[in-house]
Structure formats: structure tokens, C-alpha cells
N, C-alpha and C. Protein backbone atom coordinates (compact mmCIF):
# COMPACT_ATOMS: atom_id res chain seq x y z
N UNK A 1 0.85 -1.21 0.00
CA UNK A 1 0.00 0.00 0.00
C UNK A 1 0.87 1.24 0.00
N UNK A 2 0.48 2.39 -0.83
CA UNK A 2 1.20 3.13 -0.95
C UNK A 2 0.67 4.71 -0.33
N UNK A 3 1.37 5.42 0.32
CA UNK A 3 0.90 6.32 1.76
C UNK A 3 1.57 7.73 0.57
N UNK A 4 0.61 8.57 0.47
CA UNK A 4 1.09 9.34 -0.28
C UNK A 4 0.85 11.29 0.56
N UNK A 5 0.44 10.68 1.50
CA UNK A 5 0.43 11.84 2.56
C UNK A 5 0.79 11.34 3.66
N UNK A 6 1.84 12.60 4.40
CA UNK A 6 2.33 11.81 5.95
C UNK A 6 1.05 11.79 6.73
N UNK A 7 1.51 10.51 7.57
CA UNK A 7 0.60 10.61 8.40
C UNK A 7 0.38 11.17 10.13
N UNK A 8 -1.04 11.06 10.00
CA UNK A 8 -0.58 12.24 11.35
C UNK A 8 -0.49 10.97 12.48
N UNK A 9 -0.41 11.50 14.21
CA UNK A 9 -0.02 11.04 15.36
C UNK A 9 -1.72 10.15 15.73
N UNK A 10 -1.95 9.01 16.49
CA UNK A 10 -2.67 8.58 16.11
C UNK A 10 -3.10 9.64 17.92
N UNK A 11 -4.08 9.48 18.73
CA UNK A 11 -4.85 9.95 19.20
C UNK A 11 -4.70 9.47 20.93
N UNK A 12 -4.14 10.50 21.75
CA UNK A 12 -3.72 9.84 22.94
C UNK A 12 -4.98 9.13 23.46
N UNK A 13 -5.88 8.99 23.36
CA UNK A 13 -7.32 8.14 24.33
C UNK A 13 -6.99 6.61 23.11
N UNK A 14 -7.30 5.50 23.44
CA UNK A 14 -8.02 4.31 22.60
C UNK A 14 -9.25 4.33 21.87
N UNK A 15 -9.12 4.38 20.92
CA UNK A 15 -10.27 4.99 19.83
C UNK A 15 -11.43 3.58 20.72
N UNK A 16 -12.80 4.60 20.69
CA UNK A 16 -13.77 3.64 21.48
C UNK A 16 -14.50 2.76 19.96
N UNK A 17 -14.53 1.42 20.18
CA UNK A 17 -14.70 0.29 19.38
C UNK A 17 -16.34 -0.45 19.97
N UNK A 18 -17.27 0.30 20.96
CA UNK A 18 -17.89 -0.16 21.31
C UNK A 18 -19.40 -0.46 20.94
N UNK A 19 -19.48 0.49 19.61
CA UNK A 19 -20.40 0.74 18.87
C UNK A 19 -20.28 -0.15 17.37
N UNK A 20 -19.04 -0.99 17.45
CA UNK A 20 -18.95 -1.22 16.03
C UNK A 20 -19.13 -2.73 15.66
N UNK A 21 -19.54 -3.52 16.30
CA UNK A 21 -20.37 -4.84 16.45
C UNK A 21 -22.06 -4.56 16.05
N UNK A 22 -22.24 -3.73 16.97
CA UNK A 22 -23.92 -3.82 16.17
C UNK A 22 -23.34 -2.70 14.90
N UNK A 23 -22.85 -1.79 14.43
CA UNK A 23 -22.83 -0.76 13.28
C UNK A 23 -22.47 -2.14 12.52
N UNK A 24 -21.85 -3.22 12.63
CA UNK A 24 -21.22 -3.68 11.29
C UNK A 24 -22.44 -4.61 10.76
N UNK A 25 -23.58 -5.52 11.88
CA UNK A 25 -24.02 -6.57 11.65
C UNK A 25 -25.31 -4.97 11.24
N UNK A 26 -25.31 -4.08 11.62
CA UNK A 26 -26.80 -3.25 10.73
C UNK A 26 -26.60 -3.31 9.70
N UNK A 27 -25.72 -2.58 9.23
CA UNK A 27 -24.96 -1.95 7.78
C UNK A 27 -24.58 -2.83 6.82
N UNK A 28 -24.56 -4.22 7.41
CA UNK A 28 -24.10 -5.05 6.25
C UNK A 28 -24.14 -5.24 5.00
N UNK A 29 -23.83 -5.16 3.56
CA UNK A 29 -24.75 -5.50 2.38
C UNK A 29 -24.82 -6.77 2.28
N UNK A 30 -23.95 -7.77 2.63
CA UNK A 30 -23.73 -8.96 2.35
C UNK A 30 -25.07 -9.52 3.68
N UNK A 31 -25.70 -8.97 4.85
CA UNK A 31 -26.26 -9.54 5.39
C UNK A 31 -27.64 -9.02 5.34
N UNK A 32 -27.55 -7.67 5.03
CA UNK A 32 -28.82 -7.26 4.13
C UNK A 32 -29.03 -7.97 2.94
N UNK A 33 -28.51 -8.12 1.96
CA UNK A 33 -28.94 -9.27 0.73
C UNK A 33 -29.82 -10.96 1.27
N UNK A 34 -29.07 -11.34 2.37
CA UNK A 34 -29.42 -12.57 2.59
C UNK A 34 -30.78 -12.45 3.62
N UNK A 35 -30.84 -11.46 4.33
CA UNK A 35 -32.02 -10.99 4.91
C UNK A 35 -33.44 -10.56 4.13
N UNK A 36 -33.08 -10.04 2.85
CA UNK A 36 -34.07 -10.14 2.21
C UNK A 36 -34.36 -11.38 1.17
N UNK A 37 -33.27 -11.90 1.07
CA UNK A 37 -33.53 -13.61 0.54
C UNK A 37 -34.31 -14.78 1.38
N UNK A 38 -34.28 -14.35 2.52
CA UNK A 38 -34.84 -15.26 4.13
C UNK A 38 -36.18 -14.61 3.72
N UNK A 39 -36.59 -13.51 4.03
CA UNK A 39 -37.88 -12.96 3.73
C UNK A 39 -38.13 -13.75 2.54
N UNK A 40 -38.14 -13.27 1.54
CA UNK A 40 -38.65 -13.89 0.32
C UNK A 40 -38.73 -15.83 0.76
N UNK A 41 -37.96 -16.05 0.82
CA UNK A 41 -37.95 -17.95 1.06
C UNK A 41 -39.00 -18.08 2.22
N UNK A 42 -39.13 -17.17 3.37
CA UNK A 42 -40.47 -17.83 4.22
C UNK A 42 -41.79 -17.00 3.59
N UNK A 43 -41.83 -16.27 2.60
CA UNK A 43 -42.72 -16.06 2.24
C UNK A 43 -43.29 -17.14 1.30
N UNK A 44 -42.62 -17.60 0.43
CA UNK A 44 -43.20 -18.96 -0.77
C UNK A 44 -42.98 -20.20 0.21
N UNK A 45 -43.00 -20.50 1.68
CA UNK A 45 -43.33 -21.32 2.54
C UNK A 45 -44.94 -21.00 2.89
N UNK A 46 -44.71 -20.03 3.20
CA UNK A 46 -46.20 -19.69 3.40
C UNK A 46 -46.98 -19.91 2.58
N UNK A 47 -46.32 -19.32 1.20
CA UNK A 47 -47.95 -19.77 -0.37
C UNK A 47 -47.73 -21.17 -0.30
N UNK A 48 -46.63 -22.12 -0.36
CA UNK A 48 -46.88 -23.66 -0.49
C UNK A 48 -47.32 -23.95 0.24
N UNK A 49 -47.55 -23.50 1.79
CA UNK A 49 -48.35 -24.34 2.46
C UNK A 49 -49.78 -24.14 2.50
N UNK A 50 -50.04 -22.88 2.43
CA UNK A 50 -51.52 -22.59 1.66
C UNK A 50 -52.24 -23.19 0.78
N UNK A 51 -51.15 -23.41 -0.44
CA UNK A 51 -51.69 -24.11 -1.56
C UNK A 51 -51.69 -25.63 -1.15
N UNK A 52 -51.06 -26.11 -0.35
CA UNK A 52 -51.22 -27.75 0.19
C UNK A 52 -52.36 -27.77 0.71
N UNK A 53 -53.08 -26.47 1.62
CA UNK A 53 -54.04 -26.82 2.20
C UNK A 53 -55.77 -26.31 1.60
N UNK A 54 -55.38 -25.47 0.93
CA UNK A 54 -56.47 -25.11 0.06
C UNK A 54 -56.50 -25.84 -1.59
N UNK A 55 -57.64 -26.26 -1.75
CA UNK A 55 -58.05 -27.26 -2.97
C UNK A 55 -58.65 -25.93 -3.99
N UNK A 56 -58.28 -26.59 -5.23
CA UNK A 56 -58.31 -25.59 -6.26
C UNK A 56 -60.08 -25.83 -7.33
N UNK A 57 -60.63 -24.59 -7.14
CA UNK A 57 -61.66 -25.23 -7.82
C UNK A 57 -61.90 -23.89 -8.76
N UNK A 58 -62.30 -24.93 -10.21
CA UNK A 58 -62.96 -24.47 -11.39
C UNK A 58 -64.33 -25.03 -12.04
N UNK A 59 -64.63 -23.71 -12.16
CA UNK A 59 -65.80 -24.01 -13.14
C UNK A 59 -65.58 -23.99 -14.50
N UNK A 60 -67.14 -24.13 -15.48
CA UNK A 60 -66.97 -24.48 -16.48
C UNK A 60 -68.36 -24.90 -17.41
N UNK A 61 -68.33 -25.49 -18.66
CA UNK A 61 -69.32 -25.98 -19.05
C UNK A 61 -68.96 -27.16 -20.10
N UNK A 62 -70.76 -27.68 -19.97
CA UNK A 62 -70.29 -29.73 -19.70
C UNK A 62 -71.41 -30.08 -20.76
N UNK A 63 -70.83 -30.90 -21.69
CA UNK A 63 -71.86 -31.28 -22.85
C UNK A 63 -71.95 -32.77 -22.51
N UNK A 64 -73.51 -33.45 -22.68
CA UNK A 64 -73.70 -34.45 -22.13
C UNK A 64 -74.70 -35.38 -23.36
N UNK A 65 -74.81 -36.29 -23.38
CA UNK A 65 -76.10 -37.38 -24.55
C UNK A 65 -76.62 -37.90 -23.55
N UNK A 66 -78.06 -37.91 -23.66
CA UNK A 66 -78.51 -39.06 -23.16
C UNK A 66 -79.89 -39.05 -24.28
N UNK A 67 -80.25 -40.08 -24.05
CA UNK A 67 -81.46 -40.72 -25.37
C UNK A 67 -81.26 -40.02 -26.83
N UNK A 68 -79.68 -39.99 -27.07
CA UNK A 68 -80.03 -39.52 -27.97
C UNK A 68 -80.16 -37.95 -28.48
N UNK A 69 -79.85 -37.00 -27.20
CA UNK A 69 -80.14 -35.78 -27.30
C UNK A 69 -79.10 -34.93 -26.18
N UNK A 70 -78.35 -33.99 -26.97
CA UNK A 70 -77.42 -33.30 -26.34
C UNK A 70 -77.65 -32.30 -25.44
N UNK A 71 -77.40 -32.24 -23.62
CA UNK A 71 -77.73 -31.28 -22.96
C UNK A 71 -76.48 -30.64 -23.02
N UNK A 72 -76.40 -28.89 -22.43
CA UNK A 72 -75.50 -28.80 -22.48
C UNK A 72 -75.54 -27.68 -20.42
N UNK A 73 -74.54 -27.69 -19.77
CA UNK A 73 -75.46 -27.38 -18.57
C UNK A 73 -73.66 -26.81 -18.05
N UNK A 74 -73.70 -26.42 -16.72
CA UNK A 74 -72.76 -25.87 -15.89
C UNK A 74 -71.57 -27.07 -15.30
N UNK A 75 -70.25 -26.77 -15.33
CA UNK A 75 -69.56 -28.33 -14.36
C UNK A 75 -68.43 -27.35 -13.78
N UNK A 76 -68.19 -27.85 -12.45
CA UNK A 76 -67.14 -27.62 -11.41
C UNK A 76 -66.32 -28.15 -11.17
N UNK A 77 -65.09 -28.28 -10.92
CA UNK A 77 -63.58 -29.45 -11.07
C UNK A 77 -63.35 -29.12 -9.85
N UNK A 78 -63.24 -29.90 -8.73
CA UNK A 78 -62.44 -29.59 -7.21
C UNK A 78 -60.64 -30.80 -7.76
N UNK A 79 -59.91 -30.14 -7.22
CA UNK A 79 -58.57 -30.83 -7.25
C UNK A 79 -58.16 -30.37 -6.03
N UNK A 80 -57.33 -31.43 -5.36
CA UNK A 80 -56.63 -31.21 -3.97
C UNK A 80 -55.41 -31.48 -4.47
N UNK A 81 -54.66 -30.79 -4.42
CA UNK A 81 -53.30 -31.30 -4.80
C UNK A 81 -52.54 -31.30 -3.71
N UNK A 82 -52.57 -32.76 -2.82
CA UNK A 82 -51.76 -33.22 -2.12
C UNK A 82 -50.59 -33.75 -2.06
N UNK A 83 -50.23 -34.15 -3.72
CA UNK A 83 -48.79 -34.89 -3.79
C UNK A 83 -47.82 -33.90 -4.59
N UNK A 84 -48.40 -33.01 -5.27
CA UNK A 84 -47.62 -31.94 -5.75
C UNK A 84 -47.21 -30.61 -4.81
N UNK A 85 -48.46 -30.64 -4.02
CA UNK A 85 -48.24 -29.36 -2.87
C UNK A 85 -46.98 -29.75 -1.89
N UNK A 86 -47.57 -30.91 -1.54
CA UNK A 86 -46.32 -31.42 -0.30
C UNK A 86 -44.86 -31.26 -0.61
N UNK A 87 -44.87 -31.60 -2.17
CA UNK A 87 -43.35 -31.42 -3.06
C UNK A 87 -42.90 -30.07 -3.03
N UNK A 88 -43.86 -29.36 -3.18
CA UNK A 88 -43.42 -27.82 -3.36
C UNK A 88 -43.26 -26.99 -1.78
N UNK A 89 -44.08 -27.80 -0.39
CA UNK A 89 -43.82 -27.07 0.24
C UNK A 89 -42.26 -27.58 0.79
N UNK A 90 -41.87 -28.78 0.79
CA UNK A 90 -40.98 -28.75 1.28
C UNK A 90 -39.77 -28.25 0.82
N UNK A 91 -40.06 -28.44 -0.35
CA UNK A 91 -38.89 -27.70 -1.66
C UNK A 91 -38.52 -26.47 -0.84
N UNK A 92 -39.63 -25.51 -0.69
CA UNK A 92 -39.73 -24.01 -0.16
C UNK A 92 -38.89 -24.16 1.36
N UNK A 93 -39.18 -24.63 2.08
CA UNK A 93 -39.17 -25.23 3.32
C UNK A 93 -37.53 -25.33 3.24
N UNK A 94 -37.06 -26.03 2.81
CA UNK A 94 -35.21 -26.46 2.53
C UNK A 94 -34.54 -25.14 2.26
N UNK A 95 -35.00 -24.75 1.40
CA UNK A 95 -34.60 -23.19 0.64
C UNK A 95 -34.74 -22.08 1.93
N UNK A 96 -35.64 -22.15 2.52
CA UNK A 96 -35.41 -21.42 3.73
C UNK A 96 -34.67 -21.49 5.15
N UNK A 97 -34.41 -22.44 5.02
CA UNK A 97 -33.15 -23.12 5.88
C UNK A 97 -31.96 -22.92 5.14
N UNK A 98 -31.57 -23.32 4.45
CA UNK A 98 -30.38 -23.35 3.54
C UNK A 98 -29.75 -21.81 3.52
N UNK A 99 -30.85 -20.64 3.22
CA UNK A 99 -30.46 -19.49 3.30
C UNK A 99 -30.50 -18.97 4.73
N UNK A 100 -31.48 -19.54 5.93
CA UNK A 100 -31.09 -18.69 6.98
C UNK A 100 -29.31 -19.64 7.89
N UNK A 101 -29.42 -21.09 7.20
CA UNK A 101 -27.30 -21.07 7.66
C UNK A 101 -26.73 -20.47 7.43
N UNK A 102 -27.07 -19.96 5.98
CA UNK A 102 -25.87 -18.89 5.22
C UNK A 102 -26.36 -17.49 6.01
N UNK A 103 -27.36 -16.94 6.72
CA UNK A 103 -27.15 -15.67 7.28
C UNK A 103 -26.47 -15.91 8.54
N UNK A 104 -27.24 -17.09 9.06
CA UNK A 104 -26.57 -17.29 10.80
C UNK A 104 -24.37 -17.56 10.52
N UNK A 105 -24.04 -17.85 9.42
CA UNK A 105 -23.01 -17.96 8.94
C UNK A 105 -22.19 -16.67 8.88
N UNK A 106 -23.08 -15.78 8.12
CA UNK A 106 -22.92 -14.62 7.94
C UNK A 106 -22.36 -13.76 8.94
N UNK A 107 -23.18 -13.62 9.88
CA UNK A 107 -23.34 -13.05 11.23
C UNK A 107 -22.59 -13.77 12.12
N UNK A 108 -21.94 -14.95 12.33
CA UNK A 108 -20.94 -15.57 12.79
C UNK A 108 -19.65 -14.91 12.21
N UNK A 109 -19.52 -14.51 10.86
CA UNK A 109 -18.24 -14.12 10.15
C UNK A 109 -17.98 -12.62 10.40
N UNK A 110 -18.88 -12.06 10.44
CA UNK A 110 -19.15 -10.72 10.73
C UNK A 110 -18.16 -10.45 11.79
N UNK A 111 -19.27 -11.13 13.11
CA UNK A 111 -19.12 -10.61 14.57
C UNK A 111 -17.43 -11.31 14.40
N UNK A 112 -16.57 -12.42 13.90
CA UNK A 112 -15.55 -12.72 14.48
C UNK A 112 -14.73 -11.64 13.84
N UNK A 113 -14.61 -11.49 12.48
CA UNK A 113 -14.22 -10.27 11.90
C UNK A 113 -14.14 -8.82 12.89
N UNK A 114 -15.05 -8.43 13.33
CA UNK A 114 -15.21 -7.46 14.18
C UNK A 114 -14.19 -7.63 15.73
N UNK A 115 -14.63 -8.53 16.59
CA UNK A 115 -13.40 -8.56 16.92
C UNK A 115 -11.86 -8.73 17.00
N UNK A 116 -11.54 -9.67 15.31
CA UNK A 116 -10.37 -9.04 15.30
C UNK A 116 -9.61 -7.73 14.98
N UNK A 117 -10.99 -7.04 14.24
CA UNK A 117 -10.34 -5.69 14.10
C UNK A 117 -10.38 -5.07 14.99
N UNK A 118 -10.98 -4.80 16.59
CA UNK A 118 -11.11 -4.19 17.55
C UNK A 118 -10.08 -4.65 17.84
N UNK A 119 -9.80 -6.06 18.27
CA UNK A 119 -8.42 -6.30 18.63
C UNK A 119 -7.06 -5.61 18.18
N UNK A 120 -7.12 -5.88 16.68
CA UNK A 120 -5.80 -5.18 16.12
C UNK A 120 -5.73 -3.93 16.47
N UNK A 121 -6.91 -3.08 16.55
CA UNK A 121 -6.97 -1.30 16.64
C UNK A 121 -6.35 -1.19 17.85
N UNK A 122 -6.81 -2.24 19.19
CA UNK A 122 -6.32 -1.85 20.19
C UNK A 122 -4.91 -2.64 20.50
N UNK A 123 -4.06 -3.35 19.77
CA UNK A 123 -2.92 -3.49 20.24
C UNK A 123 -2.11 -2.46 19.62
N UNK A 124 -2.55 -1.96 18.53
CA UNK A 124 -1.92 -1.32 17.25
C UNK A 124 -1.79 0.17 17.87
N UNK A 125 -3.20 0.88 19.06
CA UNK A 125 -2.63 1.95 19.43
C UNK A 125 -1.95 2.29 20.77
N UNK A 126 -1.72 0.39 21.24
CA UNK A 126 -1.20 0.51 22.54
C UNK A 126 0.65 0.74 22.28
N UNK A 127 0.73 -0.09 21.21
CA UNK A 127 2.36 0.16 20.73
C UNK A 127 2.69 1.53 20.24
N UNK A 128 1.78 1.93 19.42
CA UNK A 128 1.95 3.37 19.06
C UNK A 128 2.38 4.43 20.06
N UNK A 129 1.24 4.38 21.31
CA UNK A 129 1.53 4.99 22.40
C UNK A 129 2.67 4.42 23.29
N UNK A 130 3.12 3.50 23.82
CA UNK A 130 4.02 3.04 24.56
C UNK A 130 5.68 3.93 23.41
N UNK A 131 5.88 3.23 21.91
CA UNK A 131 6.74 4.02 21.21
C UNK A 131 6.79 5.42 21.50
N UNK A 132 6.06 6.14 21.20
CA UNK A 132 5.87 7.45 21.50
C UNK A 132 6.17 8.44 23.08
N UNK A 133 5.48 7.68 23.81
CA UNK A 133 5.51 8.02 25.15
C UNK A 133 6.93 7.89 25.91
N UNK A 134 7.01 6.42 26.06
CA UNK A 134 8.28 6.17 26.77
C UNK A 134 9.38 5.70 26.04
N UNK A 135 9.21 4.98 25.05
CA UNK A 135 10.62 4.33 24.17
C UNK A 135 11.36 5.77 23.57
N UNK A 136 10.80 6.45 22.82
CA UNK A 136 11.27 7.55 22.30
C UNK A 136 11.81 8.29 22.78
N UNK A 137 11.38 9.24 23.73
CA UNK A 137 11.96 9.76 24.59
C UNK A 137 13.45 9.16 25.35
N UNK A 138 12.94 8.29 26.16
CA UNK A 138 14.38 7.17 26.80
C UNK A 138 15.52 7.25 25.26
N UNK A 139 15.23 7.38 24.58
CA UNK A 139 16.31 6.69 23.59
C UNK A 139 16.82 8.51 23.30
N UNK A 140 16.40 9.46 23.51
CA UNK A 140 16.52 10.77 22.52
C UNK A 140 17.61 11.19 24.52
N UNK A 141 16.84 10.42 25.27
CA UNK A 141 17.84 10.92 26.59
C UNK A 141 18.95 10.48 26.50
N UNK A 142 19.01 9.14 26.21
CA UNK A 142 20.43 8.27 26.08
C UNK A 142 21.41 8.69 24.92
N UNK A 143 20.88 9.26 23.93
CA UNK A 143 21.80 10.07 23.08
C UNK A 143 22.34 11.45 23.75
N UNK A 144 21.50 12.04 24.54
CA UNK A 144 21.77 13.43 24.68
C UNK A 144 22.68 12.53 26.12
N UNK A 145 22.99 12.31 26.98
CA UNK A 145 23.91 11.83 27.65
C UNK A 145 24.92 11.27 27.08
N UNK A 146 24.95 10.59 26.08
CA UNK A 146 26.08 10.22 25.26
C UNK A 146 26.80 11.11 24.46
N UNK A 147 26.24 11.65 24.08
CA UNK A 147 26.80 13.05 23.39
C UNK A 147 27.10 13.81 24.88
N UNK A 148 27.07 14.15 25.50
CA UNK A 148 27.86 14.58 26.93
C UNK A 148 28.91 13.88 27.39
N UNK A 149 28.93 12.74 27.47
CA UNK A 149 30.00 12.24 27.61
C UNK A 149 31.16 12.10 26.49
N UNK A 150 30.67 12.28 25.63
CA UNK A 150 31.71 11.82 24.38
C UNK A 150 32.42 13.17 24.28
N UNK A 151 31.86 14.39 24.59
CA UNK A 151 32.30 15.52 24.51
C UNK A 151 33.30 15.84 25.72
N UNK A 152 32.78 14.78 26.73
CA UNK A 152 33.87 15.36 27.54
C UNK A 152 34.78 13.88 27.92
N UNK A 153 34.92 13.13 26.50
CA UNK A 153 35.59 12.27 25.79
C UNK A 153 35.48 11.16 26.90
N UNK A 154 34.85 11.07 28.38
CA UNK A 154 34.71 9.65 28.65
C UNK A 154 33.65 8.13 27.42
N UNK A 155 33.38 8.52 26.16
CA UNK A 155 33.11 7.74 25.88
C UNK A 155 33.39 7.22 24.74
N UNK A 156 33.21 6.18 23.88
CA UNK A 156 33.92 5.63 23.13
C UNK A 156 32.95 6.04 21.88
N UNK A 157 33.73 6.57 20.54
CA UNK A 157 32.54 7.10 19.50
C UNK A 157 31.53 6.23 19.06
N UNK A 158 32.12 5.13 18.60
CA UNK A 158 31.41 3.69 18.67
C UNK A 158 30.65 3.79 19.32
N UNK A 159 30.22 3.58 20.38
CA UNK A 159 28.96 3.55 21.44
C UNK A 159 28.05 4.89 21.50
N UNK A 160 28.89 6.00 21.12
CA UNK A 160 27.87 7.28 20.41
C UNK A 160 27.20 6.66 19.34
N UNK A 161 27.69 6.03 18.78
CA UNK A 161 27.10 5.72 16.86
C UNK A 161 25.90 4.67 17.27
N UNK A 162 26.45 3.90 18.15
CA UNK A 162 25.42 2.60 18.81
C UNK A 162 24.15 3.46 19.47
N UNK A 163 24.43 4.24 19.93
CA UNK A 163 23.41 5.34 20.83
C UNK A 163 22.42 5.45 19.59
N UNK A 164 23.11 6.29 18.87
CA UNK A 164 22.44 7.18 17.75
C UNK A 164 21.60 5.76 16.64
N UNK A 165 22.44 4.74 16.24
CA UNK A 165 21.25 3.87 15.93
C UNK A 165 20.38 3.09 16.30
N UNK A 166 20.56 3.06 17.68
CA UNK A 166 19.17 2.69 18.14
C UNK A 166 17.71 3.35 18.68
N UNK A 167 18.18 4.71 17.84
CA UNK A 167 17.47 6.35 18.48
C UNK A 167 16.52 6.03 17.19
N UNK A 168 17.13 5.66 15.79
CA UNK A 168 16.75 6.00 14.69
C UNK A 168 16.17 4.26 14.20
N UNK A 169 16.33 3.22 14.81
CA UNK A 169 15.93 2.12 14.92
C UNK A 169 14.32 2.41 15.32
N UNK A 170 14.22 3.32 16.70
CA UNK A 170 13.00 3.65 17.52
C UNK A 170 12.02 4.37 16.68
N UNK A 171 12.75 5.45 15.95
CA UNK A 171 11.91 6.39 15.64
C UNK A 171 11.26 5.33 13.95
N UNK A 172 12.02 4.48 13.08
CA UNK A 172 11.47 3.41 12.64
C UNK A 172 10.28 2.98 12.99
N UNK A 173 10.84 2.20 14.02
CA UNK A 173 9.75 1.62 14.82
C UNK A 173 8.22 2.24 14.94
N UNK A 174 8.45 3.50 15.54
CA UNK A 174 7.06 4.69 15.57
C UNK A 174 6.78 4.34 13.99
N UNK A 175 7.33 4.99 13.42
CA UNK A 175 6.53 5.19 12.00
C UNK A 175 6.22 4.09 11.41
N UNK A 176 6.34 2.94 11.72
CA UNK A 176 5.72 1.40 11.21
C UNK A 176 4.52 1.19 11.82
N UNK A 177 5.11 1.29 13.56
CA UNK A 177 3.24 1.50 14.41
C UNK A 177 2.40 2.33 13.44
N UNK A 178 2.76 3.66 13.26
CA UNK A 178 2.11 4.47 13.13
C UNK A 178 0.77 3.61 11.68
N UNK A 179 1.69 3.53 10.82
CA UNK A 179 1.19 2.95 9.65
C UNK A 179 0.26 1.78 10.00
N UNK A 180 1.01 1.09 10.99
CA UNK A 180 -0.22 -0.14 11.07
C UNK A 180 -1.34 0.56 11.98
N UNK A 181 -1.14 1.36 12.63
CA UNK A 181 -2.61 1.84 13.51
C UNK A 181 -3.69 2.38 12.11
N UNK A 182 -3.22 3.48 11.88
CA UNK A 182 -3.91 3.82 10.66
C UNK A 182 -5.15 2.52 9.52
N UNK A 183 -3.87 1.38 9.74
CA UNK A 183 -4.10 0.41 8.77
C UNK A 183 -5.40 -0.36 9.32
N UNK A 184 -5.39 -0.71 10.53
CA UNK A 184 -6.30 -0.97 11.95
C UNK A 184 -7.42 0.12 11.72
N UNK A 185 -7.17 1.16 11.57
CA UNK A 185 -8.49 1.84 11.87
C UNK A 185 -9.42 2.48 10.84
N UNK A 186 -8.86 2.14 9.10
CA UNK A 186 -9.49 2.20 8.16
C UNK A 186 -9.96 0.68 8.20
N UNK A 187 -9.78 -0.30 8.69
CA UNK A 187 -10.54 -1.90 8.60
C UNK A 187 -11.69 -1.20 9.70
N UNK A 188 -11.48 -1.07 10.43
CA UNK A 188 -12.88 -1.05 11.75
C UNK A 188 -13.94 -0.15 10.65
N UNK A 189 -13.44 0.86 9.99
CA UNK A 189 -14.56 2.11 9.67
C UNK A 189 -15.07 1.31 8.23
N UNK A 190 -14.37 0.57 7.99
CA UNK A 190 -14.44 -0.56 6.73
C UNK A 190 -16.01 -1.10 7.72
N UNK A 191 -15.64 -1.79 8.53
CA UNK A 191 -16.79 -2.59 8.61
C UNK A 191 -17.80 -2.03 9.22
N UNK A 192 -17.58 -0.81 10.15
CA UNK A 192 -18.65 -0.14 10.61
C UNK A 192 -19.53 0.56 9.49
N UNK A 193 -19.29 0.66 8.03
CA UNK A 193 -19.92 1.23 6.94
C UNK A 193 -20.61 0.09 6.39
N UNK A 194 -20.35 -0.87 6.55
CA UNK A 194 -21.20 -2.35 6.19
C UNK A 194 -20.17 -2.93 5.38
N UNK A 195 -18.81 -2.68 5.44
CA UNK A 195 -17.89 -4.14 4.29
C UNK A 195 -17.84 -5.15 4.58
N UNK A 196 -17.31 -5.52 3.75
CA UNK A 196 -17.58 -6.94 4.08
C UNK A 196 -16.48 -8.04 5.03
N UNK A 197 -17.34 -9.45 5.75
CA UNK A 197 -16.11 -9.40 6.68
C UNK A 197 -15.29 -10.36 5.91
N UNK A 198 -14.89 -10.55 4.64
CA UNK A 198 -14.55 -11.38 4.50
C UNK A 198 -12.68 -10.67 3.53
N UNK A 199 -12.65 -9.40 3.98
CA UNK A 199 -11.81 -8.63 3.57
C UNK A 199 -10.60 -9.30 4.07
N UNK A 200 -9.28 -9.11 3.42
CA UNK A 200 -8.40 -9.02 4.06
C UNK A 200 -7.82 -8.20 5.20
N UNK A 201 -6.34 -8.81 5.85
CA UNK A 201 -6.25 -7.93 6.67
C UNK A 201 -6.10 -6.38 6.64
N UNK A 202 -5.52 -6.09 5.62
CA UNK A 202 -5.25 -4.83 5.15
C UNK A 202 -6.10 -4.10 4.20
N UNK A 203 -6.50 -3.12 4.19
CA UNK A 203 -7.23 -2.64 3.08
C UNK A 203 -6.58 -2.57 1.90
């Protein structure tokens, strides 16, 4: 990924993550789609079982002989369709199961998704801060004492140079946190907008 503006200091409090379990499972599209696929599938449960239980009747008209002489008069057809209904409700019936695993699936992938990105956000701005706070500093003291001593030549330059790269090792360090916090906290706003959880770790 390529960072084409510096980035800024991430935020002395722990960004609060406590809202973003229910924001991700609302917002979903992937669990909105299957939510209205569940609707639809217990709805044609409902017409098949209707139609299993209600018999279908038509009218009509009925030409008949008898002695010889053609009546022609009114006829009604009752059909129960018991062996075709039963087929169709269960058909319906499967289909609505089948799609509410895939939401309860869904919402299993979601919510674990969600806490690993809460997780990452919060180890990601505990290093940030610990770098910042105390490593940095300690290391910018231990140079400025080393450079005191070297000046008043109790110390060996070597161990100035050792000072000085592990000052610039640190300040590394920060700006890698830094990047991965950032990286942590465009995934959370990722899923608090409804993405999907099936993203990688990184955006």
C-alpha cells in the first residue's frame, strides 16, 4: 500500500470500538442481501403451504347425450393437490433453511471479523503509544547523555554511533506503528460502513 500523505499522530485516548459490532451486523450489504432472501424464502413457505391446504376449484361448461339428445349445462372441477403441494412445500421449506445457515453464517463471520479488528486497533494503538511516550523519549535521553559524555571524551565514538542507531531504529519503529494503527483503523470504519467481513487484513 502506498501512503502518499504523511501521516498524522494517532490519538492519545483508545479509539472507542464499542459501537462497532452492532454498526457492522446493521450496515451489512452482504447480510442485508441474505435478509431479504430469508424474507422472500419464508414467504413462498407460506404460499406452499396454503396451496397444500387449500383445494383448487374451477368451473366451467359440460356437454352431455342421453337418449339420444345433447344437454348442455354448468360443471365444477375440485382438485386437492396433495402430492404436488407437499413437493413444493418442502422444496420451499429447505430453501429457507439453507439461506437462513448462510445468514446465521454470515453473522458468525461478521461478529468474528469485528473482533479481530477491535483487537488489532487496540494493540496497534497501545504500541503506538508506549513508542511514543516512553521508548522515544528514553532513547533521545540516552543520546543526549552520550553526546555529553563523548564531549567530555569519557566515551567511546562507537557507542555514540550505537546510541544514535538505536534512536533511529526507535523512531522506525514509531513510523511502522504508526502505519499499522492507521491500517487498523481504516478496517474497523471498513466494517462499521457495512464491508464486508470477508476482507483481508489490510485494506
Amino acid at each position: 500500500m502506498r501512503l502518499d500523505r504523511e501521516l498524522g499522530d494517532p490519538p492519545q485516548a483508545a479509539p472507542d470500538t464499542s459501537a462497532l459490532d452492532r454498526d457492522a451486523l446493521a450496515r451489512s450489504l452482504e447480510l442485508d442481501e441474505l435478509r431479504a432472501g430469508r424474507d422472500g424464502a419464508a414467504r413462498a413457505v407460506s404460499v406452499a403451504r396454503w396451496q397444500t391446504l387449500t383445494p383448487e376449484l374451477a368451473a366451467g361448461a359440460a356437454a352431455k347425450q342421453e337418449h339420444g339428445s345433447w344437454s348442455i349445462g354448468p360443471a365444477l372441477a375440485l382438485s386437492v393437490p396433495l402430492a404436488t403441494g407437499g413437493a413444493t412445500r418442502a422444496h420451499a421449506t429447505a430453501a429457507l433453511r439453507a439461506i437462513e445457515h448462510r445468514t446465521l453464517a454470515a453473522t458468525v463471520a461478521t461478529r468474528t471479523a469485528v473482533r479481530a479488528a477491535r483487537d488489532r486497533l487496540a494493540a496497534a494503538h497501545a504500541r503506538v503509544r508506549h513508542l511514543h511516550d516512553v521508548v522515544l523519549p528514553l532513547r533521545s535521553q540516552i543520546v543526549g547523555e552520550s553526546l555529553r559524555q563523548y564531549n567530555a571524551m569519557t566515551l567511546d565514538p562507537y557507542e555514540l554511533i550505537a546510541a544514535r542507531h538505536d534512536e533511529l531504529a526507535s523512531r522506525l519503529a514509531y513510523v511502522e506503528a504508526v502505519r499499522d494503527y492507521w491500517l487498523a483503523q481504516i478496517r474497523v470504519d471498513q466494517l462499521a460502513a457495512g464491508g464486508s467481513a470477508m476482507s483481508g487484513d489490510e485494506p
